[in-house]
N, C-alpha and C. Protein backbone atom coordinates (compact mmCIF):
# COMPACT_ATOMS: atom_id res chain seq x y z
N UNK A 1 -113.59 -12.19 42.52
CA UNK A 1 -114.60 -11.29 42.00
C UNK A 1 -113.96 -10.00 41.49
N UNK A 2 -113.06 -9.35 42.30
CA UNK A 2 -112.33 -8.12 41.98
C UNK A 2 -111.48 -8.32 40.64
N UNK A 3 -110.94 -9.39 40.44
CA UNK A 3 -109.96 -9.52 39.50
C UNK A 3 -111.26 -9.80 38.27
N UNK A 4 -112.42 -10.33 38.10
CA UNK A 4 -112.91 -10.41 36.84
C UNK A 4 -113.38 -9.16 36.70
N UNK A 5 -114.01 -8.43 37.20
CA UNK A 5 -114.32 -6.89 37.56
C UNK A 5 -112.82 -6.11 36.55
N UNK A 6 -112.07 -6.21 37.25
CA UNK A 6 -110.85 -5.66 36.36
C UNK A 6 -110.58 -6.02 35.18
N UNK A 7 -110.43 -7.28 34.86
CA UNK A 7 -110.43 -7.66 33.72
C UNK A 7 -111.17 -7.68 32.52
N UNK A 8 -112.67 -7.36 32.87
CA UNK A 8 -113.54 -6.91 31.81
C UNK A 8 -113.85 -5.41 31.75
N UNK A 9 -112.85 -4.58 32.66
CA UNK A 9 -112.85 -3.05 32.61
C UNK A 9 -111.50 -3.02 31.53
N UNK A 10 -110.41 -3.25 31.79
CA UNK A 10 -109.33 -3.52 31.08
C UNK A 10 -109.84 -3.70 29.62
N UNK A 11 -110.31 -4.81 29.40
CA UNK A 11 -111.36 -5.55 27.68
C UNK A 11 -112.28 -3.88 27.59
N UNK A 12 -112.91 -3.31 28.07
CA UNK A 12 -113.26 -1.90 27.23
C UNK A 12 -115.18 -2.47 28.09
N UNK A 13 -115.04 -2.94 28.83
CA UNK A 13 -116.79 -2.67 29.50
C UNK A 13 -116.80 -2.00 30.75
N UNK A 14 -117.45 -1.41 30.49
CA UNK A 14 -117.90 -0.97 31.77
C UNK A 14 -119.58 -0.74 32.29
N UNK A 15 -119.60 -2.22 32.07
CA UNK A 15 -120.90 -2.29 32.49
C UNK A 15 -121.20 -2.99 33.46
N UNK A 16 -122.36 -2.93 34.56
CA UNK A 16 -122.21 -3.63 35.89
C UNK A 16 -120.93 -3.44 36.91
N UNK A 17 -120.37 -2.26 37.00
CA UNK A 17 -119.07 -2.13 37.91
C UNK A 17 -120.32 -1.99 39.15
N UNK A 18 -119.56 -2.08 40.17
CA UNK A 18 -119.90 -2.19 41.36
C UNK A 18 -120.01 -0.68 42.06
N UNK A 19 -121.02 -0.28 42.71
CA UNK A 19 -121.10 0.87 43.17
C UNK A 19 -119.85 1.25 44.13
N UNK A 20 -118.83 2.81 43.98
CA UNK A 20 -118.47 2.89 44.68
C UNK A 20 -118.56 3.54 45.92
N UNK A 21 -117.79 3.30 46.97
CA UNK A 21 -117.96 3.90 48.31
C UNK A 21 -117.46 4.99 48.49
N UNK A 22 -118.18 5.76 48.73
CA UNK A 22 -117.41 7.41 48.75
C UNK A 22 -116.82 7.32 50.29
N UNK A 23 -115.59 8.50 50.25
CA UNK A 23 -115.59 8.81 51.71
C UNK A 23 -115.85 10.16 52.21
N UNK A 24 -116.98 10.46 51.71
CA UNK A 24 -117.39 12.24 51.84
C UNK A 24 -118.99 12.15 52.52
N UNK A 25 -118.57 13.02 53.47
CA UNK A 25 -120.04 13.19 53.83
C UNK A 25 -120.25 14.81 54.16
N UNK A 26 -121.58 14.89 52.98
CA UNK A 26 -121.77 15.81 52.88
C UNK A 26 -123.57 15.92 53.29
N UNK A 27 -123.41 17.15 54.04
CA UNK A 27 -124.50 17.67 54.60
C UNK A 27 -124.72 18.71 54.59
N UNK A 28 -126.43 18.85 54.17
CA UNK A 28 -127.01 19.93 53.48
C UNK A 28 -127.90 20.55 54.89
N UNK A 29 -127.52 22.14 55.00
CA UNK A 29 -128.14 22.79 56.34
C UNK A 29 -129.78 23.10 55.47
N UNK A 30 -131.02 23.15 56.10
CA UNK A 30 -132.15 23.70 55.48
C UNK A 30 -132.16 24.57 56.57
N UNK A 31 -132.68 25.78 55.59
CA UNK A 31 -133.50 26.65 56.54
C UNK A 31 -133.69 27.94 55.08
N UNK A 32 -134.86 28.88 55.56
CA UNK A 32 -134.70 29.96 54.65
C UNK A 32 -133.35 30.50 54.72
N UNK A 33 -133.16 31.53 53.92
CA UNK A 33 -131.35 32.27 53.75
C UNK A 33 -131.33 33.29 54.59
N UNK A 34 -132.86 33.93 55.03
CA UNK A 34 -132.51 34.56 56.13
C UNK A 34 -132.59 34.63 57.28
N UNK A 35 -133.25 33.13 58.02
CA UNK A 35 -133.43 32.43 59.05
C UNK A 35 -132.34 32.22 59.35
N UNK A 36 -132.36 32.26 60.76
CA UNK A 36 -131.13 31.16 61.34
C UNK A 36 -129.84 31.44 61.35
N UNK A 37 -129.71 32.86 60.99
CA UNK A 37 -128.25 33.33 60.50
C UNK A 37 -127.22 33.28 62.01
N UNK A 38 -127.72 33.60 63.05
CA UNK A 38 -126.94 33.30 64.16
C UNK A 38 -126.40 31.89 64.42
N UNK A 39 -127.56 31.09 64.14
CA UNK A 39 -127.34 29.43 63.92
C UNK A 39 -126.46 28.71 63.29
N UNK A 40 -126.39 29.29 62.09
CA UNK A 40 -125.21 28.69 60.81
C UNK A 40 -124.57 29.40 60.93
N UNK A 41 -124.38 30.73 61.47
CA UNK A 41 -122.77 31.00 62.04
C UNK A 41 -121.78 30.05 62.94
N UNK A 42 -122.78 29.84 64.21
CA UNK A 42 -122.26 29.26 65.37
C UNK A 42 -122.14 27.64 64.50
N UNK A 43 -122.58 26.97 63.81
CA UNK A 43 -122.46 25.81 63.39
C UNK A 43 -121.08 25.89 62.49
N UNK A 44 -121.06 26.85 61.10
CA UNK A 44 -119.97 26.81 60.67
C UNK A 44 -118.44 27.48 61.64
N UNK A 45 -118.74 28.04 62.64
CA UNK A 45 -117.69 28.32 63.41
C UNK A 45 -117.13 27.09 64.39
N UNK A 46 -117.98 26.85 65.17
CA UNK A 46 -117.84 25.11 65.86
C UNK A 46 -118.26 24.16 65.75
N UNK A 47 -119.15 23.81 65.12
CA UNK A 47 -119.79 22.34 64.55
C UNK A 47 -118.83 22.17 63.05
N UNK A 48 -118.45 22.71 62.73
CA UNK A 48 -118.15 22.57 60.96
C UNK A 48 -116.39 21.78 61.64
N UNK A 49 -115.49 22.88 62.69
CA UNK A 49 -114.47 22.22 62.62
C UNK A 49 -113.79 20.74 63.30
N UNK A 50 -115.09 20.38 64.12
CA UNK A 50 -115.27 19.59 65.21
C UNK A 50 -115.76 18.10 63.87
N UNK A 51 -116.54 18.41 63.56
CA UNK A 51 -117.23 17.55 62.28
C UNK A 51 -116.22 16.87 61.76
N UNK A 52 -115.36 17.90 61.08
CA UNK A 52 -114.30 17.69 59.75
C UNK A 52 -112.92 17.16 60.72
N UNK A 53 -112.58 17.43 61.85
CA UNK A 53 -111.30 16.77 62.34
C UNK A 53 -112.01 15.31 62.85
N UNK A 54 -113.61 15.16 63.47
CA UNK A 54 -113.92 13.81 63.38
C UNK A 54 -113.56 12.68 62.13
N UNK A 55 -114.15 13.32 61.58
CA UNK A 55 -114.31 12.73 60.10
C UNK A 55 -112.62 12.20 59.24
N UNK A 56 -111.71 13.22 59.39
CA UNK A 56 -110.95 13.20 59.31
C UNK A 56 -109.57 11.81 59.63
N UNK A 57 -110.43 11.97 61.16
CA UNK A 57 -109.57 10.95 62.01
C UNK A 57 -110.22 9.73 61.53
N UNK A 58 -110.92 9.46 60.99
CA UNK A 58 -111.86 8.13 60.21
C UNK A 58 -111.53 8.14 58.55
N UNK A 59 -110.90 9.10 58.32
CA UNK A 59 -110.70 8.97 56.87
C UNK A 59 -111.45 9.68 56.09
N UNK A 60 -112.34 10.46 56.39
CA UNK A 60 -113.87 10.50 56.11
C UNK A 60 -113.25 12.03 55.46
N UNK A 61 -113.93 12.59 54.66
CA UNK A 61 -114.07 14.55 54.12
C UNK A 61 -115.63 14.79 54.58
N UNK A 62 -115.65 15.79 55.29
CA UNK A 62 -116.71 16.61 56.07
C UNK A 62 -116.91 17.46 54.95
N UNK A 63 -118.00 17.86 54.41
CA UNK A 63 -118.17 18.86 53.64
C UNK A 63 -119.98 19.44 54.06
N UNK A 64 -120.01 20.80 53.98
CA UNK A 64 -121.20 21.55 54.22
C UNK A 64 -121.78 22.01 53.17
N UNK A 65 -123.20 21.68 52.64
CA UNK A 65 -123.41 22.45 51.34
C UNK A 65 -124.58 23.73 52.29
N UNK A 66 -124.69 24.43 52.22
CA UNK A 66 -125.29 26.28 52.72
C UNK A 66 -125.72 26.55 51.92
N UNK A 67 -126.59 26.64 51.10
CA UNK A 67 -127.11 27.08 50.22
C UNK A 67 -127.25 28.93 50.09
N UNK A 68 -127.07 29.46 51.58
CA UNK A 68 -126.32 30.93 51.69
C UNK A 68 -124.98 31.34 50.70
N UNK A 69 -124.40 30.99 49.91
CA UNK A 69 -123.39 30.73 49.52
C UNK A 69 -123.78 29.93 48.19
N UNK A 70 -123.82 30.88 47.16
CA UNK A 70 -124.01 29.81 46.09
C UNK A 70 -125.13 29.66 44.91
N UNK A 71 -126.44 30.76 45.85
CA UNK A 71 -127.48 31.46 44.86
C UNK A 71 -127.30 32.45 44.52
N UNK A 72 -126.83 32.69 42.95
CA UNK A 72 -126.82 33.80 42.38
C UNK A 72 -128.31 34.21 42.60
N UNK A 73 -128.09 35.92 42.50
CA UNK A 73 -129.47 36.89 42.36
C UNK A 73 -130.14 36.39 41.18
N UNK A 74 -129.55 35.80 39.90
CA UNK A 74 -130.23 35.68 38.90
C UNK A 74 -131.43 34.22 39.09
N UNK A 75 -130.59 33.50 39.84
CA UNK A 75 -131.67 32.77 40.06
C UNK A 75 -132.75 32.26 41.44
N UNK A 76 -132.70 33.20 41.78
CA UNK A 76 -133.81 33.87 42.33
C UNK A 76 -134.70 34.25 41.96
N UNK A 77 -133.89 35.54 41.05
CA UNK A 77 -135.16 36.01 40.27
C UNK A 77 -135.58 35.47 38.99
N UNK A 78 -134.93 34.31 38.86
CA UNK A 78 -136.30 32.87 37.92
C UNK A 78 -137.22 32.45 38.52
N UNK A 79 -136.86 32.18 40.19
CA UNK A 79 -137.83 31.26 41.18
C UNK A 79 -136.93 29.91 41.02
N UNK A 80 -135.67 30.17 40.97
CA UNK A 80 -134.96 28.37 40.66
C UNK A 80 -134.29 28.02 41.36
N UNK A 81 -134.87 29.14 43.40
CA UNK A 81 -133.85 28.48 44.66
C UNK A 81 -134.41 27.19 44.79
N UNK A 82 -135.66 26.79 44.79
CA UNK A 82 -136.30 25.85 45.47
C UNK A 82 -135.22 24.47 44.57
N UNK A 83 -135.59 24.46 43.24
CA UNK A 83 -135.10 23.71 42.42
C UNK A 83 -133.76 23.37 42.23
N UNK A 84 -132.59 24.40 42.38
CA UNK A 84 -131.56 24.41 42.90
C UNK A 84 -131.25 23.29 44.39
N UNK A 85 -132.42 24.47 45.42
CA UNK A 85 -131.83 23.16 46.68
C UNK A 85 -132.05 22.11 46.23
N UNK A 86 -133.17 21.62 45.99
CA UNK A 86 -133.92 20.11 45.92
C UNK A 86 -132.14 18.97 45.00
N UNK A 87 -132.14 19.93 44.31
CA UNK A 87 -130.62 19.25 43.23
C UNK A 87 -129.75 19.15 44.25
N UNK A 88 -129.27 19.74 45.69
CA UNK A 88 -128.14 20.34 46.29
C UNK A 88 -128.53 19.05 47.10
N UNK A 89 -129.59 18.50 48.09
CA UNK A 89 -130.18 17.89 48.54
C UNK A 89 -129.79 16.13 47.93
N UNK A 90 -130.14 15.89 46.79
CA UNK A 90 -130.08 15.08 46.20
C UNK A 90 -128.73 14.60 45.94
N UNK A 91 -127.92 15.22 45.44
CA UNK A 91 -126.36 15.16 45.22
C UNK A 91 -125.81 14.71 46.89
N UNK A 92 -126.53 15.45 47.79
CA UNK A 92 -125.56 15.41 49.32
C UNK A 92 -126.30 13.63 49.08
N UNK A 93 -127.54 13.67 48.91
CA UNK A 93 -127.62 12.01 49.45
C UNK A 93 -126.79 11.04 48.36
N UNK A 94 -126.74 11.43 47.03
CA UNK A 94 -125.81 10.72 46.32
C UNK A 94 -124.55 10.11 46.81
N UNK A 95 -123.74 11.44 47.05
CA UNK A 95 -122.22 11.15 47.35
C UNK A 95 -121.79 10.97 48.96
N UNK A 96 -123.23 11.37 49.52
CA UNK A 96 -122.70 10.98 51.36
C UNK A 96 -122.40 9.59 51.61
N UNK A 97 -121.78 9.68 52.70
CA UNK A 97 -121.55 8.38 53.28
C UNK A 97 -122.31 8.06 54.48
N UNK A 98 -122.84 9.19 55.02
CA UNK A 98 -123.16 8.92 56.10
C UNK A 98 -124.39 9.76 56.33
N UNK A 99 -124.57 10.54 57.48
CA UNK A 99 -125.82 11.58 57.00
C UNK A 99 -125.47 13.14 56.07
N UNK A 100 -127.09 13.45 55.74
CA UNK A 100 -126.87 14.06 54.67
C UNK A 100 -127.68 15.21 54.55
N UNK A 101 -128.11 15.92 55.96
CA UNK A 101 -128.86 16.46 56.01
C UNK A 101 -129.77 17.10 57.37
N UNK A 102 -129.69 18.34 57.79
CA UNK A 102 -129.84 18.96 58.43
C UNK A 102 -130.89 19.98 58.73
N UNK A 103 -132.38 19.99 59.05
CA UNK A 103 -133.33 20.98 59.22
C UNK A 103 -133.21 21.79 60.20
N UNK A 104 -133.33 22.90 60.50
CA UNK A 104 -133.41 24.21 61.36
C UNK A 104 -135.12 24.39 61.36
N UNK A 105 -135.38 24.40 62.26
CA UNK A 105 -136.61 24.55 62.71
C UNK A 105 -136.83 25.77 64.06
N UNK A 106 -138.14 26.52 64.41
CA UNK A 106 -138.69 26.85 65.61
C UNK A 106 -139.83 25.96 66.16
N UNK A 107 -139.04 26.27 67.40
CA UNK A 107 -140.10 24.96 68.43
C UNK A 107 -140.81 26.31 69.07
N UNK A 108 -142.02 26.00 68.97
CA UNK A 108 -143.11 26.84 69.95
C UNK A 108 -143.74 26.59 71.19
């Protein structure tokens, strides 16, 4: 199977290739930007390096998308965080391998 796969990539198609397997898992923290700031400290301080030497030892790239990090003021002031995450969100489930996603919540 692999070798006709190659051989009609080689000939100039590339159509029907086979999905590949990423080895990145990337996970997206939710929460507002100014919620939780003690939280996603303590996570990117010890959960982030604990994660990535797991991952690591499996082959795997740990990556964090924070959306703290990454909204310009300008788009904000369009209203284009929401739309932004939702894209940031989508991409982590694209290219993850594994989970892809993280809510911060208060329990009452």
């Amino acid at each position: 199977m692999a070798a006709l796969v190659t051989e009609r990539v080689f000939s100039g198609s590339m159509e029907d290739l086979p999905a590949q397997v990423s080895n990145v898992v990337q996970v997206f923290i939710s929460s507002t930007f100014t919620d939780f700031q003690e939280e996603r400290n303590w996570i990117m301080k010890h959960a982030v390096p604990r994660l990535r030497k797991f991952c690591q030892e499996r082959g795997l790239d740990f990556q964090i998308a924070d959306m703290r990090w990454g909204v310009r003021e300008d788009a904000t002031d369009d209203h284009r965080t929401t739309e932004m995450c939702l894209h940031t969100i989508h991409e982590c489930q694209r290219i993850s391998r594994g989970p892809n996603f993280v809510r911060q919540y208060i329990r009452n």
